[in-house]
N, C-alpha and C. Protein backbone atom coordinates (compact mmCIF):
# COMPACT_ATOMS: atom_id res chain seq x y z
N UNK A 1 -21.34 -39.69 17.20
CA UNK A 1 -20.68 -39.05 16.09
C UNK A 1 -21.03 -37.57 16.04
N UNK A 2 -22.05 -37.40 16.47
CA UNK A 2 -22.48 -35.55 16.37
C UNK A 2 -22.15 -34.96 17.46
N UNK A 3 -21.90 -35.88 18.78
CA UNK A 3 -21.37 -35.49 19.76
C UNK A 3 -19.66 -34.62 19.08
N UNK A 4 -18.76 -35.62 18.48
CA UNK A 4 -17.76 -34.78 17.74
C UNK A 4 -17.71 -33.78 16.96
N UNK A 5 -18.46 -33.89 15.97
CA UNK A 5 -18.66 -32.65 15.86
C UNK A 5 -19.04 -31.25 16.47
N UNK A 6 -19.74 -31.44 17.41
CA UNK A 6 -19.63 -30.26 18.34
C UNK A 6 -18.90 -29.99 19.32
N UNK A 7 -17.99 -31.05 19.55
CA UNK A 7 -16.96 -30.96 20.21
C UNK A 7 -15.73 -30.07 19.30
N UNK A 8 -15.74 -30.89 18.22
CA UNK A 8 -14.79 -29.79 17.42
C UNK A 8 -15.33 -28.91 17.06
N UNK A 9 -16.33 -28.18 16.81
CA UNK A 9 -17.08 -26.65 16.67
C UNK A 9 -16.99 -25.84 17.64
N UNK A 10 -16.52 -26.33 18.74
CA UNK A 10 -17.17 -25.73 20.16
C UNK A 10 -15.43 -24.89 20.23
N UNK A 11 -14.84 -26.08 19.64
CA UNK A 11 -12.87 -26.26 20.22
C UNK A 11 -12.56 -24.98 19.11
N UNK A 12 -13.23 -24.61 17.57
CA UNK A 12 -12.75 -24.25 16.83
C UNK A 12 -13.16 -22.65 17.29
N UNK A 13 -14.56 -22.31 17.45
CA UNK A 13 -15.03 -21.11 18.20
C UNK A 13 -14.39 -20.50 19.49
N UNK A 14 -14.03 -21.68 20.35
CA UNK A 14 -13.45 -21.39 21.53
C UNK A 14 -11.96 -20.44 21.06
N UNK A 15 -11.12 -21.02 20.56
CA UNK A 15 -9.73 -20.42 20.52
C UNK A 15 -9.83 -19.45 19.33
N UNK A 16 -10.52 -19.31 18.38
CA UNK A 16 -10.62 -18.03 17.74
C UNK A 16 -11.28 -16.93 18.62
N UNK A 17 -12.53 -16.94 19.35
CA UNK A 17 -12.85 -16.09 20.56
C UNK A 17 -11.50 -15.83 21.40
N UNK A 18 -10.85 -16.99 21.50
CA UNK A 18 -9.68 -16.20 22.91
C UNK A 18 -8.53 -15.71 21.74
N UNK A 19 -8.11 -15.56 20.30
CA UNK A 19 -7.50 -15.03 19.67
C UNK A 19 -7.81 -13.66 19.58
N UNK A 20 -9.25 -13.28 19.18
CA UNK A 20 -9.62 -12.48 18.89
C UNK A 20 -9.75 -11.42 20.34
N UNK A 21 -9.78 -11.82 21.47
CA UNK A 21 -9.90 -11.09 23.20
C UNK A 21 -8.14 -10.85 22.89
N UNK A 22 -7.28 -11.83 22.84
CA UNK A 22 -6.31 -11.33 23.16
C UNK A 22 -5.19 -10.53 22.03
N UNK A 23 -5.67 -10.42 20.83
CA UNK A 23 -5.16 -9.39 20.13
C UNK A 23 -5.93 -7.85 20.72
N UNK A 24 -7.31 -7.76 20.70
CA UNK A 24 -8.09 -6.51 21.29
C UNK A 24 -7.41 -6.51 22.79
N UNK A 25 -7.27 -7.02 23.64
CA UNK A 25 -6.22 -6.46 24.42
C UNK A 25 -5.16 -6.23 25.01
N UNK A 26 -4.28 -6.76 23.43
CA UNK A 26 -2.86 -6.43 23.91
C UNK A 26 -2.98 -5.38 23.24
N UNK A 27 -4.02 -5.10 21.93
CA UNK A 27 -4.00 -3.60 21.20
C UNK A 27 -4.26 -2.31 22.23
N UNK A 28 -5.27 -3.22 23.25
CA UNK A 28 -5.30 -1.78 23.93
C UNK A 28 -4.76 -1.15 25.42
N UNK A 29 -4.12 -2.44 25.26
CA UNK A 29 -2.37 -2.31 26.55
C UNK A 29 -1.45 -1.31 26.16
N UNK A 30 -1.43 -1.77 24.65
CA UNK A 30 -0.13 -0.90 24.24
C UNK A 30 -0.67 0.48 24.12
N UNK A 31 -1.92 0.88 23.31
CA UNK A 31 -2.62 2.41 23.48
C UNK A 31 -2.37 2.64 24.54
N UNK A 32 -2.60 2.12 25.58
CA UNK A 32 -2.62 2.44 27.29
C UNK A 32 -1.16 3.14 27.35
N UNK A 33 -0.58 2.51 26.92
CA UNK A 33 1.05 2.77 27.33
C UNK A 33 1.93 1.73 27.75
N UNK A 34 1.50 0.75 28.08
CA UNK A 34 2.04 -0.51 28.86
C UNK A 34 3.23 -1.00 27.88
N UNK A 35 3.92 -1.57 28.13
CA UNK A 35 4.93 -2.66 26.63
C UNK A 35 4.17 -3.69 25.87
N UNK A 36 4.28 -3.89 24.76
CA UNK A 36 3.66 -4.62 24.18
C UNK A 36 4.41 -6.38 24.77
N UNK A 37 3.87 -7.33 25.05
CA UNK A 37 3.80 -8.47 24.54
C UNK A 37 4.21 -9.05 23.70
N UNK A 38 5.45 -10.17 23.85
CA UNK A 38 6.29 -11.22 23.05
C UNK A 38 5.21 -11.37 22.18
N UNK A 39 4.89 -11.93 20.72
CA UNK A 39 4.59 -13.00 20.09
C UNK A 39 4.70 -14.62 20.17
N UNK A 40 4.96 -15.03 20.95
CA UNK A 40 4.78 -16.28 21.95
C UNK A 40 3.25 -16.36 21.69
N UNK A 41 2.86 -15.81 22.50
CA UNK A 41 1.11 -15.98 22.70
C UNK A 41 0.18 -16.18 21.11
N UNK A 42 1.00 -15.13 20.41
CA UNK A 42 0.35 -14.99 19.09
C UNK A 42 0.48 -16.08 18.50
N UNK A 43 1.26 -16.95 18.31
CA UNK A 43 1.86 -17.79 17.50
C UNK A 43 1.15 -19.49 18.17
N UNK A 44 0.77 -19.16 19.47
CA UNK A 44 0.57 -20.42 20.50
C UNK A 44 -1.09 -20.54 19.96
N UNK A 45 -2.00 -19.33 19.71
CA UNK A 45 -2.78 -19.48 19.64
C UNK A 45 -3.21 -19.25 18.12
N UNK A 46 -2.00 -19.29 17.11
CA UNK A 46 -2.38 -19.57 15.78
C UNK A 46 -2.31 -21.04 15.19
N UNK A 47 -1.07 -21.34 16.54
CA UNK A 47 -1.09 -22.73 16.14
C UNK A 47 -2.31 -23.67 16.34
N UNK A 48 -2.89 -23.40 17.47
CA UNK A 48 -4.04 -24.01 17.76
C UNK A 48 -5.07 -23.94 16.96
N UNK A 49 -5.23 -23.00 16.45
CA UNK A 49 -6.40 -23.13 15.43
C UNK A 49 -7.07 -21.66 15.37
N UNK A 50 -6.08 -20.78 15.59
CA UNK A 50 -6.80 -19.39 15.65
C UNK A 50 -6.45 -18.54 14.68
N UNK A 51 -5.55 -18.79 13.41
CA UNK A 51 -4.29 -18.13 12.91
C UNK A 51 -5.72 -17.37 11.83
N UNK A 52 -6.73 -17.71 11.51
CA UNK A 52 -7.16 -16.87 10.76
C UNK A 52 -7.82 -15.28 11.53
N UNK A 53 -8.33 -15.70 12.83
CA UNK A 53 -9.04 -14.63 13.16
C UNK A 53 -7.81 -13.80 13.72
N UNK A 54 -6.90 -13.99 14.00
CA UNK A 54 -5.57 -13.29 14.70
C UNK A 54 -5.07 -12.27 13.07
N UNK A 55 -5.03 -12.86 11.87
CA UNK A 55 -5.09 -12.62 10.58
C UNK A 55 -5.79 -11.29 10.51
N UNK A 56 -7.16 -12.01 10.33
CA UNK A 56 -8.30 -10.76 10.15
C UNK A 56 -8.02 -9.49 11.17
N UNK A 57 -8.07 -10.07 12.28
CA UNK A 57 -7.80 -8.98 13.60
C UNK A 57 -7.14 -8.30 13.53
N UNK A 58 -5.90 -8.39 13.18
CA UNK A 58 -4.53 -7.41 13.28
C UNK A 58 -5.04 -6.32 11.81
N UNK A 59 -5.30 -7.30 10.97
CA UNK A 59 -5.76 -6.68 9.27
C UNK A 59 -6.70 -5.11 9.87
N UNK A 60 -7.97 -5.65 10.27
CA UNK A 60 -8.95 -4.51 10.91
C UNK A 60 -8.57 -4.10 11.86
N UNK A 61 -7.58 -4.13 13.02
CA UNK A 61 -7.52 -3.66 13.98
C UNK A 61 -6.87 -2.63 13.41
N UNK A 62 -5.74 -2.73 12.33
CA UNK A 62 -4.62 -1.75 11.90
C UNK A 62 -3.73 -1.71 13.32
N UNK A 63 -3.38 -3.04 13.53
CA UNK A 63 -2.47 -3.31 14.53
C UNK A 63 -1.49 -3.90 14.69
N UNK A 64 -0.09 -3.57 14.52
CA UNK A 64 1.44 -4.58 13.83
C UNK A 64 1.30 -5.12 12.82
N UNK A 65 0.48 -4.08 11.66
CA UNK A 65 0.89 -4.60 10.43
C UNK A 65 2.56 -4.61 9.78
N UNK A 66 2.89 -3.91 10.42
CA UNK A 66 4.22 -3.61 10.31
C UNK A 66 5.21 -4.76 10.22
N UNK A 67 4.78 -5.83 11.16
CA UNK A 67 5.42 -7.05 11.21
C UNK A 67 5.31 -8.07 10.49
N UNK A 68 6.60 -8.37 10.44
CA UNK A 68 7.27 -8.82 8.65
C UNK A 68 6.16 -10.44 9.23
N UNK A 69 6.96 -10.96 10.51
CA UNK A 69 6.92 -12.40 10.64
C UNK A 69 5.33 -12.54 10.91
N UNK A 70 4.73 -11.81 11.50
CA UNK A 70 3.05 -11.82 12.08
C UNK A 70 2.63 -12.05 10.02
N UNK A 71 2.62 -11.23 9.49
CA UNK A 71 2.18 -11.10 7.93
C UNK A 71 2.32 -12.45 7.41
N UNK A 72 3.27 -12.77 7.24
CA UNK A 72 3.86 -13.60 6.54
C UNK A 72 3.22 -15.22 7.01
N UNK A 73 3.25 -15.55 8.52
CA UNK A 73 3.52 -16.50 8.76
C UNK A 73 2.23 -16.89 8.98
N UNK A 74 1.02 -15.99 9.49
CA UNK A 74 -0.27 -15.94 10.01
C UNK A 74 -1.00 -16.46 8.97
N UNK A 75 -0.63 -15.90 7.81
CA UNK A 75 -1.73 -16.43 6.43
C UNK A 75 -1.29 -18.08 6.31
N UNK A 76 0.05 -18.27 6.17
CA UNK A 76 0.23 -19.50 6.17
C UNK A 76 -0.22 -20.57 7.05
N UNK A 77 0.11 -20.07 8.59
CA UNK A 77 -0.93 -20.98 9.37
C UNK A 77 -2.23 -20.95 9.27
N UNK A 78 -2.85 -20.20 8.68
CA UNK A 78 -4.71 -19.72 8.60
C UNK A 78 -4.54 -21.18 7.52
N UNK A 79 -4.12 -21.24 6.30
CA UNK A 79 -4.15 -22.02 5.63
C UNK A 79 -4.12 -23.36 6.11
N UNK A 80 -3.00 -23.99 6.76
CA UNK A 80 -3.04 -25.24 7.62
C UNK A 80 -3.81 -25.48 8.16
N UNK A 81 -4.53 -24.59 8.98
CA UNK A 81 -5.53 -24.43 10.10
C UNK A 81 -6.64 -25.08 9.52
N UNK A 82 -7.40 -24.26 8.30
CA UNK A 82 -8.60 -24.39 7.39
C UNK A 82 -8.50 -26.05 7.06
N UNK A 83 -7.09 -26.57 6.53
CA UNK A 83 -7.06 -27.97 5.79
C UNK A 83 -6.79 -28.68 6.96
N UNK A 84 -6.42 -28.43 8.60
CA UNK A 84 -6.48 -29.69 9.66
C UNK A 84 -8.34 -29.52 10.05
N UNK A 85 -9.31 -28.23 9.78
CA UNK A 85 -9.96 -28.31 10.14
C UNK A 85 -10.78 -29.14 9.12
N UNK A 86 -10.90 -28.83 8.04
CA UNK A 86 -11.30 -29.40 7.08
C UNK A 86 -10.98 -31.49 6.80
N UNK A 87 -9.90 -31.74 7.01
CA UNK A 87 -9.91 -32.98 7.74
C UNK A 87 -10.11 -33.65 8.73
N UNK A 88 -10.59 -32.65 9.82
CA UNK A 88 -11.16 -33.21 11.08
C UNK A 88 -12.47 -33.17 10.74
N UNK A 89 -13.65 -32.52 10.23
CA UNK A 89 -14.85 -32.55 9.54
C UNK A 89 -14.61 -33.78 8.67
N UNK A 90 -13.89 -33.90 7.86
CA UNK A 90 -14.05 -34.76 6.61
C UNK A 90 -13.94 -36.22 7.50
N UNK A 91 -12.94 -36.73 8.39
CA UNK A 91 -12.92 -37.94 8.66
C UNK A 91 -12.98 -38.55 10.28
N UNK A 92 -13.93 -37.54 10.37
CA UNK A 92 -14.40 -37.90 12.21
C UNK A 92 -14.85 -39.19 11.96
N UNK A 93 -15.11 -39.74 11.38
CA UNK A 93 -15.76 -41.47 11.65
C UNK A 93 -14.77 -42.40 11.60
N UNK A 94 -13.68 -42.11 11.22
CA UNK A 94 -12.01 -42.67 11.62
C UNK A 94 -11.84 -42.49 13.28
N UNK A 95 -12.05 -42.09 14.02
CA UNK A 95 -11.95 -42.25 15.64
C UNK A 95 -13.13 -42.74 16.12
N UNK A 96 -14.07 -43.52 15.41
CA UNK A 96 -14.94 -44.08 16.12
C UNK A 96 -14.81 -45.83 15.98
């Protein structure tokens, strides 16, 4: 049973770390000059469980705040995110 739990701690750290690498460097692709990057990626890795630090990130980065759908949609998945994580904590002893 504690084995799961750190399995899901490990899963929840993991994809906010690769949210947080890949907003810092598509921010600093585009400084570079390069084209920015679909939102595909953004959205793939909010779904997964990253939508708050992608949130925060863009917030402090001061990076496509501009964007209506990133604003809008990011807080809402941060929210889902918090209550699937919050039920995967609450009823890990249901998969055993």
């Amino acid at each position: 049973m504690v084995l799961l739990y750190i399995l899901l701690t490990v899963y929840i750290i993991a994809v906010n770390f690769y949210a947080y690498r890949f907003i810092r460097e598509q921010r600093d692709s585009v400084d570079a000059g390069e084209p920015a990057a679909g939102d595909g990626k953004i959205f793939l890795s909010a779904i997964l469980g990253g939508a708050v630090t992608l949130f925060a990130s863009l917030l402090i980065m001061k990076y496509r705040r501009s964007s209506f759908v990133l604003m809008v949609f990011l807080p809402l998945l941060a929210v889902l995110n918090i209550f699937c994580f919050y039920l995967g904590y609450r009823s890990i002893w249901l998969f055993l």
